[in-house]
Protein backbone atom coordinates (compact mmCIF):
# COMPACT_ATOMS: atom_id res chain seq x y z
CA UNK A 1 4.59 13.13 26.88
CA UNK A 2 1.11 12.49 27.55
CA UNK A 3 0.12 11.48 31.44
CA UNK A 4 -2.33 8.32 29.45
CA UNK A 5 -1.12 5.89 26.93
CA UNK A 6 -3.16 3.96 24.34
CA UNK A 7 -1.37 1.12 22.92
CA UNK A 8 -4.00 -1.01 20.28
CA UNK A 9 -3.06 -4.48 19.71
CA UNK A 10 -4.33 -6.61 16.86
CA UNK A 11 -6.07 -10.20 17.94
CA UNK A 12 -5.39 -13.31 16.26
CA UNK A 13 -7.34 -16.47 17.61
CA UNK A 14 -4.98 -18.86 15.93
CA UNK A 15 -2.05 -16.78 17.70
CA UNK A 16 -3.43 -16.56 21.59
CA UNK A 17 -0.38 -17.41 23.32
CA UNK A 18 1.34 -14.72 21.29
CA UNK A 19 -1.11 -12.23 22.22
CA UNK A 20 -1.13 -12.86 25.70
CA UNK A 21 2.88 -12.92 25.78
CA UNK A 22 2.41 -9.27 24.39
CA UNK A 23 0.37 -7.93 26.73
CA UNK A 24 1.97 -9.14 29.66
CA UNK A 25 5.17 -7.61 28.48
CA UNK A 26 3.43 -4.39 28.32
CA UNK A 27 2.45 -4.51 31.70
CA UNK A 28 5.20 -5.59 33.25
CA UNK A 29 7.16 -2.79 31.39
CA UNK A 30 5.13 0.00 31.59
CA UNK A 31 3.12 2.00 34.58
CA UNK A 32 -0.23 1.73 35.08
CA UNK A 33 -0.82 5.01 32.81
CA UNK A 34 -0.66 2.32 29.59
CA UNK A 35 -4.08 1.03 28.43
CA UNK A 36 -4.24 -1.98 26.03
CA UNK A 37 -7.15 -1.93 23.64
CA UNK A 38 -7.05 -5.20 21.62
CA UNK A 39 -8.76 -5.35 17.77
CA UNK A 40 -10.83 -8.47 17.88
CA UNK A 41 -12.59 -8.91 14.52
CA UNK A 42 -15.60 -10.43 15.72
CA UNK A 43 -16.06 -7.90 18.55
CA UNK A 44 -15.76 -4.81 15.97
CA UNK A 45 -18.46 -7.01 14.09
CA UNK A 46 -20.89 -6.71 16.78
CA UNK A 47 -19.95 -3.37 17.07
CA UNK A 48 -20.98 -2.67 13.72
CA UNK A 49 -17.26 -0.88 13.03
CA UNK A 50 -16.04 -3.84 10.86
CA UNK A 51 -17.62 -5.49 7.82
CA UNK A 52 -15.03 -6.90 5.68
CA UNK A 53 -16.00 -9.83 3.75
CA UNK A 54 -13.92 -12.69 4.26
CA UNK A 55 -14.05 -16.42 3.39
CA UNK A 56 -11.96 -19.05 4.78
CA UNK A 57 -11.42 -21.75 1.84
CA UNK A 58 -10.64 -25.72 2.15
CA UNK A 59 -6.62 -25.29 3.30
CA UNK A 60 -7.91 -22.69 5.83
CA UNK A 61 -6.79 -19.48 3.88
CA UNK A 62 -8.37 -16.26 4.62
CA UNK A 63 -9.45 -14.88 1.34
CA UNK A 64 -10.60 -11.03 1.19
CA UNK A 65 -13.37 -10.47 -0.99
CA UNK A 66 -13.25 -6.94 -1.05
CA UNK A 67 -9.95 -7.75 -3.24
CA UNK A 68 -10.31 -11.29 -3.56
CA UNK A 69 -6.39 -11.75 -2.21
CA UNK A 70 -5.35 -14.04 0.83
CA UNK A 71 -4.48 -12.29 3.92
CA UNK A 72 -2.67 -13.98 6.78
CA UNK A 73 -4.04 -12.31 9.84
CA UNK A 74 -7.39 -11.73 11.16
CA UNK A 75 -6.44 -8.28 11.79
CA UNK A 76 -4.35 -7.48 8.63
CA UNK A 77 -7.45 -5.15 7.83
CA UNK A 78 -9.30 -4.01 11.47
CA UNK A 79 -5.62 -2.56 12.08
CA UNK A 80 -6.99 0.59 10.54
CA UNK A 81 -9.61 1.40 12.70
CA UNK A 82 -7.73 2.70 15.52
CA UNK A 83 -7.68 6.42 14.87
CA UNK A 84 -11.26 5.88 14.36
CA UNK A 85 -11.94 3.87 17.45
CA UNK A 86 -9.14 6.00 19.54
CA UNK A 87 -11.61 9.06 18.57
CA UNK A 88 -14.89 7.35 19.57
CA UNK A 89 -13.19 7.20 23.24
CA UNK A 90 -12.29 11.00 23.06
CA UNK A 91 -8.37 10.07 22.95
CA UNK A 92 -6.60 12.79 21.28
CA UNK A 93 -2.70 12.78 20.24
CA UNK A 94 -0.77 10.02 19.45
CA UNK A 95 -2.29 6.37 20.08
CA UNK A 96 0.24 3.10 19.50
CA UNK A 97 -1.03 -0.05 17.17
CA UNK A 98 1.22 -3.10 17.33
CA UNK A 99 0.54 -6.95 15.59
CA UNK A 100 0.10 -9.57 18.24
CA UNK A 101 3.48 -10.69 17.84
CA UNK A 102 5.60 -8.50 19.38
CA UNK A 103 7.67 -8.95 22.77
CA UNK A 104 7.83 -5.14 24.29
CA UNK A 105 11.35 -4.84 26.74
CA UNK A 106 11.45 -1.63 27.44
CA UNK A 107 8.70 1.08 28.52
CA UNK A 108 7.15 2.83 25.84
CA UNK A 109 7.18 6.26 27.67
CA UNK A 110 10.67 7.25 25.43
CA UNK A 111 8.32 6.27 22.28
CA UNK A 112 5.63 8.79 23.44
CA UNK A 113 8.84 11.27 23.83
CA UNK A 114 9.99 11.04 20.28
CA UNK A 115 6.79 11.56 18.50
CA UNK A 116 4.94 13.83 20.72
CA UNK A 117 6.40 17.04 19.52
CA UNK A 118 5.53 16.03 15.84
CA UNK A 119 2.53 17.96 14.61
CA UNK A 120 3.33 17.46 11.34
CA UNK A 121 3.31 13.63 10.85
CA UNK A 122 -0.25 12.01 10.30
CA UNK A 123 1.65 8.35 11.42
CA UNK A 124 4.66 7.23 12.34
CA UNK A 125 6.52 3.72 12.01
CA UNK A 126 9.71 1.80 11.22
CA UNK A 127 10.39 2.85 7.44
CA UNK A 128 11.49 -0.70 6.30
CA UNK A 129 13.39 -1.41 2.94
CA UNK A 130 10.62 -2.83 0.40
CA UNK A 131 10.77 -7.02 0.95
CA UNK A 132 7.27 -7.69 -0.69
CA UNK A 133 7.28 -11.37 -0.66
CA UNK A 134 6.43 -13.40 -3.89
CA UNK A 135 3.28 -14.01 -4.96
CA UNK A 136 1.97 -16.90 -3.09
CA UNK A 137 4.32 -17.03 -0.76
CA UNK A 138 3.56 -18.04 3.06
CA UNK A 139 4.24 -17.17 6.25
CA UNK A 140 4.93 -19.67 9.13
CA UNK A 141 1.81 -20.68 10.21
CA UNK A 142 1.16 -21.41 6.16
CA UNK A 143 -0.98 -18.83 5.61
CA UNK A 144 -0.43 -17.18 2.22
CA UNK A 145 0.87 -13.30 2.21
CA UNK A 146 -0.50 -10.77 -0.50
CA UNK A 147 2.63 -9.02 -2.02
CA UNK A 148 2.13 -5.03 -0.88
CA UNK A 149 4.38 -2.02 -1.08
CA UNK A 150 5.49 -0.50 2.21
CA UNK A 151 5.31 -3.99 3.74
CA UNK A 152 5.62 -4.54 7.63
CA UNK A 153 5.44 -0.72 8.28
CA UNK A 154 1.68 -1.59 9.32
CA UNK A 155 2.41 -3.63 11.97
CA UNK A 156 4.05 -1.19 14.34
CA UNK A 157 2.46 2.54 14.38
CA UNK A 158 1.80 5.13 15.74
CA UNK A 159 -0.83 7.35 14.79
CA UNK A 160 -1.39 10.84 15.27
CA UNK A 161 -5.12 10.84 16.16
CA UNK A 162 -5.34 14.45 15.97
CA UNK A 163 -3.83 15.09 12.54
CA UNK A 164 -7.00 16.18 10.25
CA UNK A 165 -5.31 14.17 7.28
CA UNK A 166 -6.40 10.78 9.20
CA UNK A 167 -10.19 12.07 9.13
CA UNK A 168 -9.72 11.04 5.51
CA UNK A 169 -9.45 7.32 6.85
CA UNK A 170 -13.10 6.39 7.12
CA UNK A 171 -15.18 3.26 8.14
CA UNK A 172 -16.36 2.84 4.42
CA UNK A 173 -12.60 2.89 3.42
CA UNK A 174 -11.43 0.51 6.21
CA UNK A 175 -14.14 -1.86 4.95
CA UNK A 176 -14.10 -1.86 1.15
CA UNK A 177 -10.98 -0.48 0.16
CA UNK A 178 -8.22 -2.61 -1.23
CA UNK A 179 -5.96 -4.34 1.09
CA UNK A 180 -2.26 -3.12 -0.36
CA UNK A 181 -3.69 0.76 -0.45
CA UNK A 182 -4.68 0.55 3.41
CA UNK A 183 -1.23 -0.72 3.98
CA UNK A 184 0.78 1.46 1.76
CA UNK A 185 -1.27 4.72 3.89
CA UNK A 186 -2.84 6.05 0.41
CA UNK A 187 -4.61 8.63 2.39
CA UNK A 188 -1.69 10.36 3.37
CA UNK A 189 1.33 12.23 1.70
CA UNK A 190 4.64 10.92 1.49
CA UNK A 191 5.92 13.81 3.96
CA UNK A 192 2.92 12.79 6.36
CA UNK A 193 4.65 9.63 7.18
CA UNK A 194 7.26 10.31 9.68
CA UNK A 195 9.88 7.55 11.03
CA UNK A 196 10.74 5.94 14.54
CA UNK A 197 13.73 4.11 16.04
CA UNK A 198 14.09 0.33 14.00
CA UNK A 199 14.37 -0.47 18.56
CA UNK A 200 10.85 -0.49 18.15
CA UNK A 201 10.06 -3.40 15.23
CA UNK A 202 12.99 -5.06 15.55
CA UNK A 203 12.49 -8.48 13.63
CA UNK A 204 14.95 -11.33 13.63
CA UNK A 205 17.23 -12.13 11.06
CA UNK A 206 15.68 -8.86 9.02
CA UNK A 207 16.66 -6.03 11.50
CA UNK A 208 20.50 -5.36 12.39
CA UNK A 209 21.77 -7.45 14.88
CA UNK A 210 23.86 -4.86 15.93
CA UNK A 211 20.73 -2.78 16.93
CA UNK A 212 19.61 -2.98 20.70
CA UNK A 213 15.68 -3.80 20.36
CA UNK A 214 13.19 -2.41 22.91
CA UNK A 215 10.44 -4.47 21.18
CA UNK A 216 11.12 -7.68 19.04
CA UNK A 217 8.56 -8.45 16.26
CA UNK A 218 8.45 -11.86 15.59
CA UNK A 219 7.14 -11.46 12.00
CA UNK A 220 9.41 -14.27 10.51
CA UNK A 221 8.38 -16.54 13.02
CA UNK A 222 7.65 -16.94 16.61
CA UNK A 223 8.28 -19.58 19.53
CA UNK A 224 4.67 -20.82 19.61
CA UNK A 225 5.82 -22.15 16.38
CA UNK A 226 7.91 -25.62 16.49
CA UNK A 227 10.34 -24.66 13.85
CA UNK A 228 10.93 -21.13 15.54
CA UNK A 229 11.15 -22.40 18.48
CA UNK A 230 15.51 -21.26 18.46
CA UNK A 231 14.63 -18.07 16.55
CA UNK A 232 16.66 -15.27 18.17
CA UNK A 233 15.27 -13.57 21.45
CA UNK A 234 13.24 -16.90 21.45
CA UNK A 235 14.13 -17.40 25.59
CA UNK A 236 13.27 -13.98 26.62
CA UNK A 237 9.53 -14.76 24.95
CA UNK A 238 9.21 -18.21 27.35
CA UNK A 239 10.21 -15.75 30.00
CA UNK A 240 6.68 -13.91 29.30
CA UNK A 241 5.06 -16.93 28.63
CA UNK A 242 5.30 -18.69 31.80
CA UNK A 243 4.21 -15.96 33.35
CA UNK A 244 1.10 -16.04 31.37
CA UNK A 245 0.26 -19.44 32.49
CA UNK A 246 -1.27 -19.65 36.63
CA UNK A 247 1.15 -22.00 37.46
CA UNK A 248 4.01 -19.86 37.08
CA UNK A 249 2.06 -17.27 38.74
């Protein structure tokens, strides 16, 4: 295992409290050798690294017009510039990228363990069934979902920064290329996507409740939402949260 890990974390402004939940529950299970990077759209804007066109229509929909689909996060695209922006910092091996919502339990040094003897994978991530949802269909916070094969195995991976197939993934491709080929990895070869332990996306009411998570994904629906508010693992996110908050410090 490497003595540094890189863990990315996509930003959402409409999803704060989630975010910061995340990151304290990487700190608080992990050494000081983990470094959180987060994707903030309008930072890799100024940066010049991001230039997706979006618009944001009258119902508050993002609306890609690279595809012209609806997206439901502001990182469902910048997500795809981490092996480029884990490069740019002269990190080499294998970097983590997780969505917002997650709730990490465990320490991610038995994650580094299992992959880093790979050479041969280019990623690696939780190899769900295919659930594409319906056209049109939303997510909790109403946000409409594009249907896209491979779904959810974006939001938990980890790359392989080294592997020469991911030089294929460039900023012109990040930026222009169709949503549902970014998240489907159509740079890469079938055998160039290797698998992890479902611990590490487990998401209620989809994943096996008979499976002991080390990192919940709250894709269905988090506790910052009122009607999620019971979902399952729900109390061990208010643990994190209060201790996000300075009173509770």
């Amino acid at each position: 295992m490497s003595n540094t890990m890189h863990i990315f974390v996509g930003y959402d402004s409409r999803e704060s409290d989630a975010y910061d939940v995340c990151l304290k529950s990487i700190k608080l299970n992990n050494a000081a050798n983990v470094f959180v990077h987060p994707l903030n759209h309008l930072e890799l804007r100024k940066q010049g690294l991001f230039k997706r066109r979006w618009l944001v229509n009258e119902e508050g929909q993002y609306i890609d017009l690279e595809d012209n689909l609806p997206f439901s996060t502001e990182f469902s695209h910048s997500r795809f510039l981490t092996p480029i922006i884990a490069k740019q910092m002269g990190i080499e091996g294998w970097v983590l990228f997780c969505d917002c919502d997650f709730l990490f339990l465990k320490s991610v040094s038995s994650l580094w363990d299992e992959v880093s003897n790979d050479n041969k994978a280019a990623i690696k991530c939780v190899q769900f069934e295919e659930q594409n949802p319906k056209e049109g269909q939303k997510k909790m916070d109403g946000m409409v979902q594009s249907p896209y094969y491979r779904k959810l195995w974006s939001s938990f991976v980890m790359w392989n920064v080294s592997h020469p197939s991911n030089d294929k993934l460039t900023l012109e491709m990040v930026n222009t290329e169709k949503g549902g080929n970014l998240h489907k990895f159509q740079w890469l070869k079938d055998e160039e996507i290797g698998s992890i332990n479902p611990i590490w996306n487990y998401i209620p009411t989809v994943t096996s409740p008979y499976i002991i998570p080390s990192a919940i994904h709250f894709s269905e629906g988090g506790p910052w939402f009122k009607d999620y508010k019971d979902t399952e693992y729900a109390d061990n996110w208010r643990k994190y949260f209060k201790q996000t908050i300075d009173k509770y410090d």
